[in-house]
Protein backbone atom coordinates (compact mmCIF):
# COMPACT_ATOMS: atom_id res chain seq x y z
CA UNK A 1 0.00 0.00 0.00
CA UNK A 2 2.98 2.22 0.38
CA UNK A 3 4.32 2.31 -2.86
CA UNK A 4 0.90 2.59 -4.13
CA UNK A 5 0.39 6.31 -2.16
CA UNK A 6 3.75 7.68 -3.61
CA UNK A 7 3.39 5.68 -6.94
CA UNK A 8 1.51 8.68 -8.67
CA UNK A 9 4.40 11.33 -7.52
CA UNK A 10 7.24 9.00 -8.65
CA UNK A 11 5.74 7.42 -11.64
CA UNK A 12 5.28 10.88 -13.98
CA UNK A 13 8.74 12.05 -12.27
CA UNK A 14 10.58 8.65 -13.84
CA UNK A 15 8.77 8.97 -16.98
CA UNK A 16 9.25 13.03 -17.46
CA UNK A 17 13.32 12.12 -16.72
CA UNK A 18 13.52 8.87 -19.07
CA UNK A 19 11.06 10.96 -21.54
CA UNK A 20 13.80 13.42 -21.92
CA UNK A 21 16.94 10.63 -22.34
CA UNK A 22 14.62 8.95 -25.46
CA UNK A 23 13.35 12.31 -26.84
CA UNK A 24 14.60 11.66 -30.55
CA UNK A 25 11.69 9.29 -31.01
CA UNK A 26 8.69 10.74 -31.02
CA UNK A 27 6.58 7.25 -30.69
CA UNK A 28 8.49 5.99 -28.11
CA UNK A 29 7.80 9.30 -26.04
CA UNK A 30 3.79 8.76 -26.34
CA UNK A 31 4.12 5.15 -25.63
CA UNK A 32 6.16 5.97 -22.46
CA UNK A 33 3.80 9.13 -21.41
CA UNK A 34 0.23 6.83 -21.87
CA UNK A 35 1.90 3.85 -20.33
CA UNK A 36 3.22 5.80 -17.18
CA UNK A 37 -0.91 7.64 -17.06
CA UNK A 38 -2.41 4.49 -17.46
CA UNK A 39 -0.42 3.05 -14.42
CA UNK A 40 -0.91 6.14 -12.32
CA UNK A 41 -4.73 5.66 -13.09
CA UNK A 42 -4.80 2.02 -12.48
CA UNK A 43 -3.22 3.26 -9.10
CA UNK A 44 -5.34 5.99 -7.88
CA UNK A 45 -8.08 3.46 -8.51
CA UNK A 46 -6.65 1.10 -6.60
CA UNK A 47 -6.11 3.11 -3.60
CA UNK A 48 -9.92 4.59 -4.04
CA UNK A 49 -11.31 0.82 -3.34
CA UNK A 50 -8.74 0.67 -0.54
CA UNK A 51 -9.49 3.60 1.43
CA UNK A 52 -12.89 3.44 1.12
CA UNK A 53 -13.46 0.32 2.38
CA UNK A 54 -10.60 0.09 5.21
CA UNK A 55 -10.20 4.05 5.90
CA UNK A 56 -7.14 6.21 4.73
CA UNK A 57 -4.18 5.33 3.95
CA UNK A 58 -1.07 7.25 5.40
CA UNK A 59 2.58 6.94 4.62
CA UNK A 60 5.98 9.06 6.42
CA UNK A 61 8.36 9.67 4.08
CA UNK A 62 11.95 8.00 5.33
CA UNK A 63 9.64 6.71 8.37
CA UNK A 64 10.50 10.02 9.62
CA UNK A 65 7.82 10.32 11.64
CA UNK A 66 5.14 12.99 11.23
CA UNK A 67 5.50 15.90 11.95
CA UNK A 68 8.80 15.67 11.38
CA UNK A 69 8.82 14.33 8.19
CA UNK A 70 6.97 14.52 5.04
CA UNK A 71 3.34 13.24 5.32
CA UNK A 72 1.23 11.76 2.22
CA UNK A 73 -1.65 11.14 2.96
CA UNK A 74 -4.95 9.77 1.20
CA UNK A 75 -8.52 9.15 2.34
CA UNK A 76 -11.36 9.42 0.31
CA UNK A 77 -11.12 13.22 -1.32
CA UNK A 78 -7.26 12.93 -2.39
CA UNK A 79 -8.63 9.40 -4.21
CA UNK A 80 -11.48 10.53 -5.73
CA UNK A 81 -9.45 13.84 -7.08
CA UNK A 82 -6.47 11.35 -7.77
CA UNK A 83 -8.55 9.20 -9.94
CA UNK A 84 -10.34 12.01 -11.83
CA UNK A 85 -7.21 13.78 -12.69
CA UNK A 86 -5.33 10.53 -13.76
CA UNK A 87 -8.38 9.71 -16.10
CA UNK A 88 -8.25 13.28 -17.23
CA UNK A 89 -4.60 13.55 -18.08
CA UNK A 90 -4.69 10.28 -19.71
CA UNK A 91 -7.52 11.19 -22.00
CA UNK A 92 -6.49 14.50 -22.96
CA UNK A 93 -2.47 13.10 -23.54
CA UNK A 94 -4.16 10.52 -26.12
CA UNK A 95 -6.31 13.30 -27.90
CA UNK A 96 -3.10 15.65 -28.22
CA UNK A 97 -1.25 12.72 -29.63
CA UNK A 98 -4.05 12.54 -32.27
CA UNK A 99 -3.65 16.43 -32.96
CA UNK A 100 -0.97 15.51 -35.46
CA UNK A 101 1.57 17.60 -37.48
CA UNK A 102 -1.48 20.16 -38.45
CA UNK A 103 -1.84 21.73 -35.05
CA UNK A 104 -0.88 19.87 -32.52
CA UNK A 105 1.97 21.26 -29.93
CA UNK A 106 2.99 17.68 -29.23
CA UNK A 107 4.06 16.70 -32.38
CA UNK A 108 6.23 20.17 -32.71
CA UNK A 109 7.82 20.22 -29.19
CA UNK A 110 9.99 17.70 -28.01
CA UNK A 111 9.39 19.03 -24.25
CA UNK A 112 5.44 18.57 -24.11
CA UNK A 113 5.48 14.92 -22.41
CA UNK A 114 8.61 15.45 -20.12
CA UNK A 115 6.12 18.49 -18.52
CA UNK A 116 3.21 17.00 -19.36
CA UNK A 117 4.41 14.59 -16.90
CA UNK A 118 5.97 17.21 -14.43
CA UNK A 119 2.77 18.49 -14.68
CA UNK A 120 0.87 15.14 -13.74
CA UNK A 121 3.42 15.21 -10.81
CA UNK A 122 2.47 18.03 -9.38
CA UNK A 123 -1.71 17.70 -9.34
CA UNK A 124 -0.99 14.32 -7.67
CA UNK A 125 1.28 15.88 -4.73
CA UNK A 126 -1.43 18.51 -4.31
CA UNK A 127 -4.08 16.03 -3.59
CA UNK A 128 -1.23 13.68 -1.21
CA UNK A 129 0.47 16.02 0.34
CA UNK A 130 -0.17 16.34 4.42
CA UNK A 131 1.79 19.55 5.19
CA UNK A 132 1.38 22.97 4.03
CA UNK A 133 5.20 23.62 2.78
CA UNK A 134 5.02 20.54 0.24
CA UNK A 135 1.15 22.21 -0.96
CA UNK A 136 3.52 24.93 -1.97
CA UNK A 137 5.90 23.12 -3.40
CA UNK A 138 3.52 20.79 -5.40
CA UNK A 139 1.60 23.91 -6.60
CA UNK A 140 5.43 25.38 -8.08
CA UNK A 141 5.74 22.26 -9.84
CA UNK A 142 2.40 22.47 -11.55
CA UNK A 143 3.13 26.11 -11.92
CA UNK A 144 6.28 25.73 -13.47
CA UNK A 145 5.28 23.17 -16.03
CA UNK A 146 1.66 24.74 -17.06
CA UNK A 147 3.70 28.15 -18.08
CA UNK A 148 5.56 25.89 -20.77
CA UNK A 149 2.58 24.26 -21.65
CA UNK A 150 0.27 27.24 -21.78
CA UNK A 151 2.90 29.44 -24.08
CA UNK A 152 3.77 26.47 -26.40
CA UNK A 153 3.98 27.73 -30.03
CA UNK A 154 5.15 31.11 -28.81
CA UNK A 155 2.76 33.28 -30.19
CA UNK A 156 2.46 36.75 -29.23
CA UNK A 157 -1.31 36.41 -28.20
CA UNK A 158 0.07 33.05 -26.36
CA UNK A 159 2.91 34.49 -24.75
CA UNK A 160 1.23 37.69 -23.13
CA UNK A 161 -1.61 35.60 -21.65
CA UNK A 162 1.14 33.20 -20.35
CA UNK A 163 2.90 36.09 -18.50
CA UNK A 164 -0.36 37.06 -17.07
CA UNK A 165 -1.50 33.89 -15.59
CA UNK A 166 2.59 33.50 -14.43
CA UNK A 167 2.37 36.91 -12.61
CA UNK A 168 -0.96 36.42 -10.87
CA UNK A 169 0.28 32.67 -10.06
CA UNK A 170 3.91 34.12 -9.01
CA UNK A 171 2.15 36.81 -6.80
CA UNK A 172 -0.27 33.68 -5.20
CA UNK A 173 2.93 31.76 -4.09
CA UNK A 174 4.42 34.81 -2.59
CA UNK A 175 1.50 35.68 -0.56
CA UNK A 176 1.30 31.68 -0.01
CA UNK A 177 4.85 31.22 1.40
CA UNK A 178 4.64 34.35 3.53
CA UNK A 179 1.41 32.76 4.99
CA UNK A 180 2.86 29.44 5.47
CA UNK A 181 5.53 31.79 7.40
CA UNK A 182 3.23 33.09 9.32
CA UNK A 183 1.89 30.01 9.87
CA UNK A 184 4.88 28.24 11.26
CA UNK A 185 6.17 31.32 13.17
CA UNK A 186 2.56 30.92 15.28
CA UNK A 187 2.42 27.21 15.56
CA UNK A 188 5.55 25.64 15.51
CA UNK A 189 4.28 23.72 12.21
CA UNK A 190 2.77 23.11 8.95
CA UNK A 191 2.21 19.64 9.35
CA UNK A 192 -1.84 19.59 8.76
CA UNK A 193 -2.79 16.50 11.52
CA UNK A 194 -0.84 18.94 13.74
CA UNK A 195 -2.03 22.09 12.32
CA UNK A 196 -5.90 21.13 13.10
CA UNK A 197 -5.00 21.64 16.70
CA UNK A 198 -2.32 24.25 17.09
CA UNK A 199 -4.28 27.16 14.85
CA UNK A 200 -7.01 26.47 17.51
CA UNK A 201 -5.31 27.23 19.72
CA UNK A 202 -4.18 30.63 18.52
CA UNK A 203 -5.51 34.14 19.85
CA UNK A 204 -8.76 35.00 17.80
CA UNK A 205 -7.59 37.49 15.66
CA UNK A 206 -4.07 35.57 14.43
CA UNK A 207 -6.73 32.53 13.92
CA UNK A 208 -9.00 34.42 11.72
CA UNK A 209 -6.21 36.50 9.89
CA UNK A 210 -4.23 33.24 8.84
CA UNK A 211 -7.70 31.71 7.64
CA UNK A 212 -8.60 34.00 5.53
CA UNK A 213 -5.30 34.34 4.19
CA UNK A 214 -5.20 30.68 3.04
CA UNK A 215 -8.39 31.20 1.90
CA UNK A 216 -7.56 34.52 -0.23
CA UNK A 217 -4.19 32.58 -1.57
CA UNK A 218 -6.47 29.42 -2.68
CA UNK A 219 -9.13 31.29 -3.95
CA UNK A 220 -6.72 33.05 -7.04
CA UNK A 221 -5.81 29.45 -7.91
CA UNK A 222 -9.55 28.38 -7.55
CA UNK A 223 -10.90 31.29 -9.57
CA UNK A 224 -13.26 33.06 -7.35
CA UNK A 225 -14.74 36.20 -7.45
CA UNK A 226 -13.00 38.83 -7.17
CA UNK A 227 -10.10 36.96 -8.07
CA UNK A 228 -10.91 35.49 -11.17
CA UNK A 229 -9.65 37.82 -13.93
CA UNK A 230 -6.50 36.25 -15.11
CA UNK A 231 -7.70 32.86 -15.95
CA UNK A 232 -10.59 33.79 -19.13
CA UNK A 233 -7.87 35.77 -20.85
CA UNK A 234 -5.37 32.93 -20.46
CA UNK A 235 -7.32 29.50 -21.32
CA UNK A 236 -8.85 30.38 -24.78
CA UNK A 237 -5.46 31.46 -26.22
CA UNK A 238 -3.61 27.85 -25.15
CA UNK A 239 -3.39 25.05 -27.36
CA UNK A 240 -6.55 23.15 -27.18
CA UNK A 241 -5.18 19.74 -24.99
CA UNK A 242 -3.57 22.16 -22.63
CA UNK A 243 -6.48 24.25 -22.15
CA UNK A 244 -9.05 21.26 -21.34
CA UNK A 245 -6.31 19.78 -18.06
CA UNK A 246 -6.49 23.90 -17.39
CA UNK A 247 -10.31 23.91 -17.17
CA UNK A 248 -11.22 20.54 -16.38
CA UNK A 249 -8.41 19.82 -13.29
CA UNK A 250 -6.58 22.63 -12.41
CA UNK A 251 -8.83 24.96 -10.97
CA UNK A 252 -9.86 22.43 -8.87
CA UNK A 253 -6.98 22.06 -7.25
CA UNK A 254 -7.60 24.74 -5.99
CA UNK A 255 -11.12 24.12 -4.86
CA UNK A 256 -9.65 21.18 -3.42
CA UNK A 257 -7.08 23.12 -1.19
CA UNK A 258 -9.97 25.16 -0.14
CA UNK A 259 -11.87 22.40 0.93
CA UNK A 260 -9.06 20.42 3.06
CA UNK A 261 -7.95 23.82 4.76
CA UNK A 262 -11.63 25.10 5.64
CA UNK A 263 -12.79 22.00 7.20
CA UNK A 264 -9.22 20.75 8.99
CA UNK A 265 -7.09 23.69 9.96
CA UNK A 266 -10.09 26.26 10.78
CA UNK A 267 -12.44 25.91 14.48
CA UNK A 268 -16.06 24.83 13.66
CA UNK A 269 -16.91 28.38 14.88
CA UNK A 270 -14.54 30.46 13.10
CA UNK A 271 -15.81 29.02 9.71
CA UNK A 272 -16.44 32.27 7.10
CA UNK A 273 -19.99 30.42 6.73
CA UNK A 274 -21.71 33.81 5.21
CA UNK A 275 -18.08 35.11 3.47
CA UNK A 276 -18.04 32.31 1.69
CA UNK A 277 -21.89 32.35 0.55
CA UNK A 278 -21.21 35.63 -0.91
CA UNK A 279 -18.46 34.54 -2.59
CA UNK A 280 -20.06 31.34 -4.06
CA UNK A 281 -23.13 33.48 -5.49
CA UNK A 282 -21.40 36.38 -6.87
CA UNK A 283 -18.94 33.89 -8.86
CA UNK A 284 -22.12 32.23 -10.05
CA UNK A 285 -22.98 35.26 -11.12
CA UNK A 286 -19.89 37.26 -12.60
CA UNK A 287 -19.33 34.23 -14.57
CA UNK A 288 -22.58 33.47 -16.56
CA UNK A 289 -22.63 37.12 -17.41
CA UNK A 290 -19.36 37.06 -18.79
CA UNK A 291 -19.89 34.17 -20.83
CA UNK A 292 -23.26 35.74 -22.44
CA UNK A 293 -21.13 38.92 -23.80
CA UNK A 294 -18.82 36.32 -25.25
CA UNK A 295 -18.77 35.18 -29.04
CA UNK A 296 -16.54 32.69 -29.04
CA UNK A 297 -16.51 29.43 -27.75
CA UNK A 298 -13.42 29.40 -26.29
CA UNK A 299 -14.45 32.45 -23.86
CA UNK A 300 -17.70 31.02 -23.37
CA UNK A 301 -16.19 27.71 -21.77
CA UNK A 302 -14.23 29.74 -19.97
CA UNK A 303 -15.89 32.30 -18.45
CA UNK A 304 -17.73 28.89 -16.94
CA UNK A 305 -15.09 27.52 -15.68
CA UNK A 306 -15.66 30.71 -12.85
CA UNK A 307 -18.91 30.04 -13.04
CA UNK A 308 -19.36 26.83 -12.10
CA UNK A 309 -16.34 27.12 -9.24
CA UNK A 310 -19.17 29.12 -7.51
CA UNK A 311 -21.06 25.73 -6.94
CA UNK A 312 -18.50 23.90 -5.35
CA UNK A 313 -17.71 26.69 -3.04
CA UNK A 314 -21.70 27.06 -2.28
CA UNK A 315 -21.70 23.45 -1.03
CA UNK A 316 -18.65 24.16 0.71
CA UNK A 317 -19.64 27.37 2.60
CA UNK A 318 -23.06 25.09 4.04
CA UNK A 319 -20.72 23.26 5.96
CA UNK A 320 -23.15 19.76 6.56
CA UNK A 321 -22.68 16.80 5.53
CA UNK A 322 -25.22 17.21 2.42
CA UNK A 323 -24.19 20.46 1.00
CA UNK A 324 -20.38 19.02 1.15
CA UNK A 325 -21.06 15.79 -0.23
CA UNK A 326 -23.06 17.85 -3.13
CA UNK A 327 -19.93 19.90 -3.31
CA UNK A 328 -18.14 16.78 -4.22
CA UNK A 329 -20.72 15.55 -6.41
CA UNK A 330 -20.30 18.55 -8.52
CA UNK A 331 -16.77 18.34 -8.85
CA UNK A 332 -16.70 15.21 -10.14
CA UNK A 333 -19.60 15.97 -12.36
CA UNK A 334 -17.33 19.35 -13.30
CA UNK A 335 -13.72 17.73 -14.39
CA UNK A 336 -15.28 15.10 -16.06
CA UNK A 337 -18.12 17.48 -18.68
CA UNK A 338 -15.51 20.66 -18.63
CA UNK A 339 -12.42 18.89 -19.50
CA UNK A 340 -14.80 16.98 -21.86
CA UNK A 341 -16.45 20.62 -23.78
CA UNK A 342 -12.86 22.33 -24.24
CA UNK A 343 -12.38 18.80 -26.10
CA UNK A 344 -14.73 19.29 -28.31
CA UNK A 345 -13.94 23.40 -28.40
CA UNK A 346 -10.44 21.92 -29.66
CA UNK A 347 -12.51 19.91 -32.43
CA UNK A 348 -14.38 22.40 -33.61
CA UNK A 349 -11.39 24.23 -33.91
CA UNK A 350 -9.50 21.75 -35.92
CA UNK A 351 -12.92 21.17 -38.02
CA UNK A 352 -13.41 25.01 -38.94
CA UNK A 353 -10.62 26.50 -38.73
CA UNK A 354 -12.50 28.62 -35.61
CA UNK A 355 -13.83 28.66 -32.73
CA UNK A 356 -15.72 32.21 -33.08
CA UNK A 357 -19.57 31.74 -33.14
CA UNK A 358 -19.66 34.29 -36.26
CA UNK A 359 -17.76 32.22 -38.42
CA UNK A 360 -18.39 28.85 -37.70
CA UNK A 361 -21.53 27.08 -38.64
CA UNK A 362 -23.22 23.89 -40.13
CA UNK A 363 -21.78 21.40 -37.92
CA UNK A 364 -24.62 19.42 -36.94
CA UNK A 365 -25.13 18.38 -40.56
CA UNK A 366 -21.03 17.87 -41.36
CA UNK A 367 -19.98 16.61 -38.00
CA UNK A 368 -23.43 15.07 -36.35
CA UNK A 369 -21.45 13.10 -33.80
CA UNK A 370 -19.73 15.96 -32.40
CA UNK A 371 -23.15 17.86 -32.65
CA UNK A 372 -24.33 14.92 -30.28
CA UNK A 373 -21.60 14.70 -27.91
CA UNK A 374 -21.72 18.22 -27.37
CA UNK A 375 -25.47 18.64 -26.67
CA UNK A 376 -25.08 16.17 -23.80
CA UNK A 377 -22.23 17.73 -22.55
CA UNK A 378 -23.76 21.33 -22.78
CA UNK A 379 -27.16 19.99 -21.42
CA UNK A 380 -25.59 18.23 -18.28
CA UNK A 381 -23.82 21.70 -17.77
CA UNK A 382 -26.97 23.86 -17.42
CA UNK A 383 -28.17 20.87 -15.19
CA UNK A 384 -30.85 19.44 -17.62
CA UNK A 385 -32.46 16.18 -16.10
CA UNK A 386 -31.64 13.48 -16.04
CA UNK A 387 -28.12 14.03 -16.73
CA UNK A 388 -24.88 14.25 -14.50
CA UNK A 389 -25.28 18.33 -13.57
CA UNK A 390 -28.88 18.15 -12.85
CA UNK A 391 -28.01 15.12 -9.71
CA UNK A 392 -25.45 17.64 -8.63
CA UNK A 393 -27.27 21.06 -8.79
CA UNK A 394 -30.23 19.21 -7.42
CA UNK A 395 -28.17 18.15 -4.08
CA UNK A 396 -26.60 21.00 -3.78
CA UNK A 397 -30.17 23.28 -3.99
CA UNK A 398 -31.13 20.79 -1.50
CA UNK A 399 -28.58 21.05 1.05
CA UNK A 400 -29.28 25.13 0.37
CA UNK A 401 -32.84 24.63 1.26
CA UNK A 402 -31.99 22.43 4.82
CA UNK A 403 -29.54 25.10 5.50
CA UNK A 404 -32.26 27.93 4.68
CA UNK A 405 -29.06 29.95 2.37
CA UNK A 406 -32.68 31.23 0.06
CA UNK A 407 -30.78 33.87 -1.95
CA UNK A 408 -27.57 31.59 -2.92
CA UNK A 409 -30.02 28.76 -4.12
CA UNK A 410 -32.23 31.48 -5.78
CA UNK A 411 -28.98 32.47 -7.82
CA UNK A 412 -27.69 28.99 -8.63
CA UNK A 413 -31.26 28.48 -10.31
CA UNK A 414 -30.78 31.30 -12.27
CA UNK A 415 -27.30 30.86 -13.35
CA UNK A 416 -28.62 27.21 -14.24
CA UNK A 417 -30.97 29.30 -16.87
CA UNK A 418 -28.66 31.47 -17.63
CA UNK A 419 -25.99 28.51 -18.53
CA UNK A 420 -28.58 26.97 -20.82
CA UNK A 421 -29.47 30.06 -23.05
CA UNK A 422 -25.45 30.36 -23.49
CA UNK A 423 -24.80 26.71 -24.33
CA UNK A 424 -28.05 27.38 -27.12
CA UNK A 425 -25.66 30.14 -28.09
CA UNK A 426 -22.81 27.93 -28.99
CA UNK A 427 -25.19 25.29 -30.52
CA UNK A 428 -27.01 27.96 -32.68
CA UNK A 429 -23.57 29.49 -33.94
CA UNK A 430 -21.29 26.44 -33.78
CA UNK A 431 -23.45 23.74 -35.25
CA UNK A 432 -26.68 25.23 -36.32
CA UNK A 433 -27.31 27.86 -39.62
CA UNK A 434 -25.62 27.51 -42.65
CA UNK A 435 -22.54 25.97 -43.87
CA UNK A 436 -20.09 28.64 -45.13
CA UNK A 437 -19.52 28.05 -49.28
CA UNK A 438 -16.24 30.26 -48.73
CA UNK A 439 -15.23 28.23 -45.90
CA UNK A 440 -12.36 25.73 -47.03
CA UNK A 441 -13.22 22.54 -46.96
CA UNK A 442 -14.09 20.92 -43.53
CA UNK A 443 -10.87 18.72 -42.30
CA UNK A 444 -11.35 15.39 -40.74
CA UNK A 445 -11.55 14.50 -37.30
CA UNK A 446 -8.72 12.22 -36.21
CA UNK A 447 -9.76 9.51 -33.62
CA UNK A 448 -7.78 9.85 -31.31
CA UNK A 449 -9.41 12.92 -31.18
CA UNK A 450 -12.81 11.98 -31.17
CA UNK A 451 -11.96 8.79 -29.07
CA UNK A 452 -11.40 10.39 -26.38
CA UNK A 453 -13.76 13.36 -26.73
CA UNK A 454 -16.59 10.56 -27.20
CA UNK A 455 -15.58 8.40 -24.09
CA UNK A 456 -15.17 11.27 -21.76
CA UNK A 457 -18.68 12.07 -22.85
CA UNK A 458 -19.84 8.73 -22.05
CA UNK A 459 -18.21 9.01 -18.21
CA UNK A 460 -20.48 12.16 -17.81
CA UNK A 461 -23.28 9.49 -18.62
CA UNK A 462 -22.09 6.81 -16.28
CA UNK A 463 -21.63 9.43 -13.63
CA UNK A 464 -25.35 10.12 -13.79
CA UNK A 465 -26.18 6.93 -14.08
CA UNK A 466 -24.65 6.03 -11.05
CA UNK A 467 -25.43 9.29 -9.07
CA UNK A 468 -26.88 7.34 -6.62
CA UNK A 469 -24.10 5.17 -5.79
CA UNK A 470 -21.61 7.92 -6.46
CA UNK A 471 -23.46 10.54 -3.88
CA UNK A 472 -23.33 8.00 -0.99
CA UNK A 473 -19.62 7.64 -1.59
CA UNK A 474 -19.58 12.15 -1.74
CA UNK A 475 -21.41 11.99 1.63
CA UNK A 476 -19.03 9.18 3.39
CA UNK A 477 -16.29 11.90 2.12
CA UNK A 478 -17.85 14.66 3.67
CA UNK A 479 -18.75 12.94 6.65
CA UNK A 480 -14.67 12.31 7.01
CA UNK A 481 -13.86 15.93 6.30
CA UNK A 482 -16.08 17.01 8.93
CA UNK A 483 -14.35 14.55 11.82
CA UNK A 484 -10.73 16.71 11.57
CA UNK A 485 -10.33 14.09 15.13
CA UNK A 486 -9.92 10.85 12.78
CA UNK A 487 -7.01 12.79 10.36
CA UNK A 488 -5.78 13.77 13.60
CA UNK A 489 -5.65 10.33 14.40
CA UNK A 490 -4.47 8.61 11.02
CA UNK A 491 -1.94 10.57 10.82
CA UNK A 492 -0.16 11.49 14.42
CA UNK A 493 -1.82 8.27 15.73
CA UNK A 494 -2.67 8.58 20.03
């Protein structure tokens, strides 16, 4: 069980080093990068079924013992986000692979599966991790290699949106490593088992100050409003299979660090119930709008992505056991149909030319199985029964209702409208009207484009199919999150 915790740090750090040594073949880099995926997946699933049926798994690093040593940790969260993001990073690899000479960035650039890698690295520390400093250090990692990634091809439109996501990101870890100094210069530690008792133990105002500075550091990664305006300028301009691990994971790494720090490290009393609230509704909010001024589908997708964040952070700020577990619901839901969309963004794209509503058009009679996928996809997103969005808005509005938060439920019903009417946007411009005469001719769809695009699809499917099962395992999750006593216990023992 050991290996298997640190197996999805290791694993893409092997593979990004030997990817480099064999970088003059091409073929033997993609067999190496889906191989080394495929194992991290098979993994993360592994250690899913484990912890969820014989509680979390913990291992110390050197058997130094915590909390002197480095702490990975995993109970049911870190392996549901570990097994989403493997399954994510595997698709997307295999559908930049099929991007080909035309306009894919993997074909050009020797370096895109060494980081890819680095970059798979990194989200899996994130989720592992059971101390504050290696947080940092995991988010640096994924930092460092999403820059390359994001500004491959070196355009100029590329490049500038690179350098602002860099800043903003540069200017998070700075005001994250002076809180984590903070942090250890009050407490002794940033060990989080340890953590959940020394900050409550703090004076009232340090306690509060150091909360809401985690919160404000996590929330620019996470997208929230106000603190969202660096990531719709830099998504649309990425290559396509960079983009959809941008929207469909790393956001919600953040989300994720928001989630572990807000239920462990701050008192049951001191939680910013109502500050968060207001924070979950006005992202709904900011984000829908922006994506109705938009006209391209790029912008649209990802003026969502903030959108959407609001949800998670609604169930969040509830603080039961339902509106959590719907919180989880909807971020599985979320990876799985947003990752999915920019997939099919990247399609139309390579189909086109475009991705810009006003000159696109036609595709439902030219490409009717992308026309299909994507009306699931953009149905399940507004939270159109029976699909996968609709089991997670629903639990979520419920949990809203028990917890009598009226105004942030009457805004996540509207944004659910509001959603809809910009998805029929994209349909009527992408894949309704006309087919342009002057338009060249239409290029075909590789599949390993539309593989993946198609089976990702398909998991938003399953996921609705099995909401049931899948919101019992969301509500065993938040039931743990809520008992910081038993990752007290799991990880410093008696």
């Amino acid at each position: 069980m050991n290996a298997l915790v640190a197996a999805p740090i290791v694993l893409p750090i092997a593979g990004a080093a030997l990817s480099i040594v064999i970088g003059r073949s091409r073929a033997a880099q993609r067999l190496l990068g889906v191989a080394v995926l495929v194992a991290v997946a098979g993994c993360a699933i592994a250690l899913l079924i484990e912890v969820d049926s014989n509680g979390p798994a913990v291992v110390q690093a050197g058997d130094w013992p915590a909390p002197i040593g480095i702490t990975l940790m995993v109970d049911r969260l870190a392996a549901i986000m570990l097994v989403l993001g493997s399954l994510m990073l595997l698709g997307v690899l295999v559908y930049a692979i099929g991007q080909g000479r035309v306009d894919g960035e993997e074909h050009r650039h020797v370096g895109f599966h060494p980081v890819y890698l680095v970059l798979s690295a990194g989200v899996a520390g994130a989720f592992l991790t059971g101390d504050l400093f290696n947080l940092f250090v995991s988010f640096e990692v994924m930092l460092t290699a999403s820059y390359v990634l994001l500004t491959l091809g070196g355009r100029r439109s590329q490049v500038r949106a690179g350098m602002t996501y860099v800043v903003i990101s540069l200017v998070a870890s700075a005001l994250f490593l002076t809180t984590i100094g903070f942090v250890y210069a009050s407490t002794g530690t940033v060990n989080l088992a340890q953590l959940s008792t020394a900050m409550s133990e703090l004076p009232d105002g340090l306690r509060h100050a150091l909360a809401l500075l985690l919160l404000g550091v996590f929330g620019i990664k996470a997208a929230v409003f106000p603190l969202f305006f660096w990531l719709p300028d830099s998504y649309p301009t990425a290559p396509t299979a960079v983009t959809a691990v941008f929207a469909g994971l790393l956001t919600k790494v953040g989300v994720y660090a928001i989630i572990r720090t807000q239920t462990l490290l701050v008192d049951p009393a001191d939680r910013p119930a109502g500050l968060l609230l207001t924070i979950a509704g006005l992202t709904m909010a900011v984000g829908v709008l922006g994506a109705i001024a938009q006209s391209d589908m790029k912008r649209i997708l990802s003026f969502h992505i903030v959108s959407q964040i609001g949800y998670m952070i609604f169930g969040l700020a509830l603080f039961t056991v339902a509106g959590l577990a719907g919180a989880i619901l909807y971020i599985v839901h979320h990876i799985v149909v947003k990752t999915t969309l920019f997939l099919i963004g990247g399609l139309v794209e390579h189909r086109a030319g475009s991705s810009d509503l006003d000159r696109v058009g036609g595709l439902l009679r030219t490409a009717p199985v992308l026309a299909i996928t994507f009306l699931f996809t953009a149905l399940s997103l507004a939270g159109i029964p029976p699909l996968s969005g609709f089991a997670a808005k629903f639990a979520l509005v419920d949990a809203g209702i028990a917890s009598s938060a009226w105004i942030v439920v009457g805004v996540s019903i509207v944004v659910s409208v509001l959603t809809l009417f910009s998805m029929t946007k994209i349909w009527a411009g992408v894949f309704g009207g006309e087919i342009d005469r002057d338009r060249d001719e239409p290029r075909p769809m590789p599949a390993l484009m539309l593989g993946p695009t198609i089976a990702l699809a398909g998991t938003a499917i399953a996921i609705a199919l099995a909401a049931g099962p899948l919101y019992d395992l969301s509500e065993r999750t938040a039931e743990d999150l809520l008992d910081a006593d038993r990752y007290r216990l799991e990880v410093l023992g008696s």
